[in-house]
Protein backbone atom coordinates (compact mmCIF):
# COMPACT_ATOMS: atom_id res chain seq x y z
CA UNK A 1 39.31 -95.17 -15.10
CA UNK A 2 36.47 -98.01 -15.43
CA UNK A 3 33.41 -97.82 -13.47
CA UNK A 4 33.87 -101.50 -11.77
CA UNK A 5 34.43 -104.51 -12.38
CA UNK A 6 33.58 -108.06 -11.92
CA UNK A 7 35.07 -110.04 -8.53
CA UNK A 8 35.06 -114.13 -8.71
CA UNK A 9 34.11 -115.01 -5.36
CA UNK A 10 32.72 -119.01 -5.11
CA UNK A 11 29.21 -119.28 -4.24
CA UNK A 12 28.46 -115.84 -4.68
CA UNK A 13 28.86 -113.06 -6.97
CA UNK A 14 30.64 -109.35 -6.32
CA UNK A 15 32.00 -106.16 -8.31
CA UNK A 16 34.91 -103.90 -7.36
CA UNK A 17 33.61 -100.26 -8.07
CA UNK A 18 35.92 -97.42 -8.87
CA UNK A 19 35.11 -92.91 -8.03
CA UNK A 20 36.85 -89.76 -8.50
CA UNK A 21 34.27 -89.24 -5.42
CA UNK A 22 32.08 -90.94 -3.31
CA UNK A 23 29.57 -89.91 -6.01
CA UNK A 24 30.48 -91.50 -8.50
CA UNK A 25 31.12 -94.77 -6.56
CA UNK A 26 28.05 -95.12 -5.38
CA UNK A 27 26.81 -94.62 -9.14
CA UNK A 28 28.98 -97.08 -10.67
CA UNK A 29 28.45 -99.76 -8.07
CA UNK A 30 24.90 -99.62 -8.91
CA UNK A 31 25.49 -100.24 -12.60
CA UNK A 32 27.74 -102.84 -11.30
CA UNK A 33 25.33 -104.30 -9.62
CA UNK A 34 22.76 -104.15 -12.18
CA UNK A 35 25.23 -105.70 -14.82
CA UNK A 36 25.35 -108.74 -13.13
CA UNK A 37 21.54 -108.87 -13.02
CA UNK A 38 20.94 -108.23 -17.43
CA UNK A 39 22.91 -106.99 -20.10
CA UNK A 40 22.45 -103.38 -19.44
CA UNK A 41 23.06 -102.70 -23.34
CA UNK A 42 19.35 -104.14 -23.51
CA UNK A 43 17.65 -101.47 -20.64
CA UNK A 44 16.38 -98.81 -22.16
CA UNK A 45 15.60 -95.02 -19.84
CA UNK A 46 11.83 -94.97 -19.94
CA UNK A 47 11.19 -94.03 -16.47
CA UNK A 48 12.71 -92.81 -13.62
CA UNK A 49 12.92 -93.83 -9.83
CA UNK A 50 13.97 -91.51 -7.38
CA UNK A 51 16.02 -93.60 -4.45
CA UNK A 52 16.56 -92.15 -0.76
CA UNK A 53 18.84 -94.12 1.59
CA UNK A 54 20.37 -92.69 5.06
CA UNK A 55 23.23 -94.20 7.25
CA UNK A 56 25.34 -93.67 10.63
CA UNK A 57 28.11 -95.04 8.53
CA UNK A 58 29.98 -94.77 5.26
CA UNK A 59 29.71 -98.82 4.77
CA UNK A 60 25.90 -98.83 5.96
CA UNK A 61 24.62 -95.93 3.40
CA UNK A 62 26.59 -98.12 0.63
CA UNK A 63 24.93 -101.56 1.83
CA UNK A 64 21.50 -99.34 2.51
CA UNK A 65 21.80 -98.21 -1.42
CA UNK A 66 22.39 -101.02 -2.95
CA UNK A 67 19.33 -103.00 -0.79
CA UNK A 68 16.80 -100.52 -1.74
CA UNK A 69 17.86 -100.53 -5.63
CA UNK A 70 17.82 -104.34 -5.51
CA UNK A 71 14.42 -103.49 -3.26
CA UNK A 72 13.36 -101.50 -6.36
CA UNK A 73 14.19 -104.82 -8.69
CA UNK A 74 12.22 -107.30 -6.85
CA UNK A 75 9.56 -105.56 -6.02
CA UNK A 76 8.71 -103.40 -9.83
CA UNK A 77 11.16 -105.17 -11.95
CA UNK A 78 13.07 -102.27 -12.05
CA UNK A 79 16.62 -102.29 -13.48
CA UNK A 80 18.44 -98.85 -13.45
CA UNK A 81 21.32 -98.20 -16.79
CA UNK A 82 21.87 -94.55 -15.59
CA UNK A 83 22.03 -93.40 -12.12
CA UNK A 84 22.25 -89.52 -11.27
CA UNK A 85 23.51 -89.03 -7.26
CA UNK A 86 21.34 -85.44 -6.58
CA UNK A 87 22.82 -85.20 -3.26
CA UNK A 88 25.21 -86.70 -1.22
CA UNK A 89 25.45 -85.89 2.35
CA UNK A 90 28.32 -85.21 3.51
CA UNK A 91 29.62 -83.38 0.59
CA UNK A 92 33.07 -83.07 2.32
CA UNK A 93 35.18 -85.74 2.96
CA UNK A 94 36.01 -84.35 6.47
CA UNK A 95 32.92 -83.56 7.37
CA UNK A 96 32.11 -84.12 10.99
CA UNK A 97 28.30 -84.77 10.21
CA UNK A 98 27.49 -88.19 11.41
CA UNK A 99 25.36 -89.49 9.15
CA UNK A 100 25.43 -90.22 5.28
CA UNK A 101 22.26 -89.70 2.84
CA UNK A 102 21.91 -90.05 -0.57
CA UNK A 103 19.25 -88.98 -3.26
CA UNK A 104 19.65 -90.08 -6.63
CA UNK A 105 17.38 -90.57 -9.87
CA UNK A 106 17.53 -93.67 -11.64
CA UNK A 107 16.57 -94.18 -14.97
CA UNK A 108 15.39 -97.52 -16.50
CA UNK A 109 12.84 -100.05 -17.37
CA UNK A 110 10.86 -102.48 -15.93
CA UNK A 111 12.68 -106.07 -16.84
CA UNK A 112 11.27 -108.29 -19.63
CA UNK A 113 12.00 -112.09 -19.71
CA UNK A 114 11.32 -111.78 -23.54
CA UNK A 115 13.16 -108.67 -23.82
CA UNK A 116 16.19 -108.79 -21.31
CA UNK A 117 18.86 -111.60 -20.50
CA UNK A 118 18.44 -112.50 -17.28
CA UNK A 119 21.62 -113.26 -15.73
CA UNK A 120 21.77 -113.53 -11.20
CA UNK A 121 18.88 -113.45 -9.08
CA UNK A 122 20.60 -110.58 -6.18
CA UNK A 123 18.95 -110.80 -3.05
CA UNK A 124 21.24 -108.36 -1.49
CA UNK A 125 24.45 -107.01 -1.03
CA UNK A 126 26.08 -107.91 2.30
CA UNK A 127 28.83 -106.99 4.95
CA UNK A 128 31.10 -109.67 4.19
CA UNK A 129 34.16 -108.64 2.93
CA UNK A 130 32.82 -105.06 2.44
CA UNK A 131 35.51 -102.34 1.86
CA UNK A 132 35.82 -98.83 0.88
CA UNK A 133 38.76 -97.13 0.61
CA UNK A 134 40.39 -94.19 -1.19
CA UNK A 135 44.13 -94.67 -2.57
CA UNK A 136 45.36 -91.41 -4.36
CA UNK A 137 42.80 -89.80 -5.99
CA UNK A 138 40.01 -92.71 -6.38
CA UNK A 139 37.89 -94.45 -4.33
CA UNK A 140 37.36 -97.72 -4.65
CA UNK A 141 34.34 -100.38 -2.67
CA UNK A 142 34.40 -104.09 -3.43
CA UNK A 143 31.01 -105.66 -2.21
CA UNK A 144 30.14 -109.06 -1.86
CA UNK A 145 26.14 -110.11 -2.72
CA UNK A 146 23.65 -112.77 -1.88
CA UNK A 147 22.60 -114.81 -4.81
């Protein structure tokens, strides 16, 4: 299974992410996401973020994640290459909770301009066109993002 993968969208830019679990989708979009911003081949793990996002809704937690790692960019220059979800509320897919939360640790580097390709500018991922869905055994979330 890949992790994601790029969506053409005009105007814009977006990924399709792929999970075994919600876990793992959330993880890959984020590398999705931060592939479109450098070549992560370039990032190196020299410090780690920890990243806290709540929700009332599936599709709010994702849009929530992905904000506060782009949050993270724009405001440190951080760019994450591996992402480790520490929690993930709720665990169960038929949980009856109503609210989503994830905690994660995010390993990176601050961006260089003389170090890293810089590819998009993200300024954040968005509603339109947002989907997550599980067919068989995967999940998959295509997310559309301001550029």
């Amino acid at each position: 299974m890949k992790r994601f993968e790029i969506i053409d969208i005009s105007g814009d830019a977006g990924i399709r992410a792929f999970g075994r679990d919600l876990k793992e989708l959330f993880a890959n979009a984020a590398l999705g996401m931060f592939s479109l911003m450098t070549d992560l081949n370039g990032i190196r793990e020299r410090q780690v973020v920890e990243v806290s996002v709540e929700g009332s809704t599936l599709e709010g937690t994702f849009v929530s994640w992905l904000n506060e790692l782009i949050f993270q960019f724009d405001t440190y220059g951080f760019v994450g290459k591996k992402i480790v979800i520490n929690r993930f509320l709720p665990e169960e897919e038929r949980s009856f909770t109503r609210t989503y939360a994830v905690r994660a640790s995010v390993s990176g580097e601050e961006f260089e301009s003389g170090r890293h390709k810089g590819k998009l500018l993200i300024k954040a991922a968005t509603y339109h066109r947002l989907t997550i869905e599980k067919t068989d055994a995967i999940w998959q979330a295509d997310v559309i993002f301001d550029i």
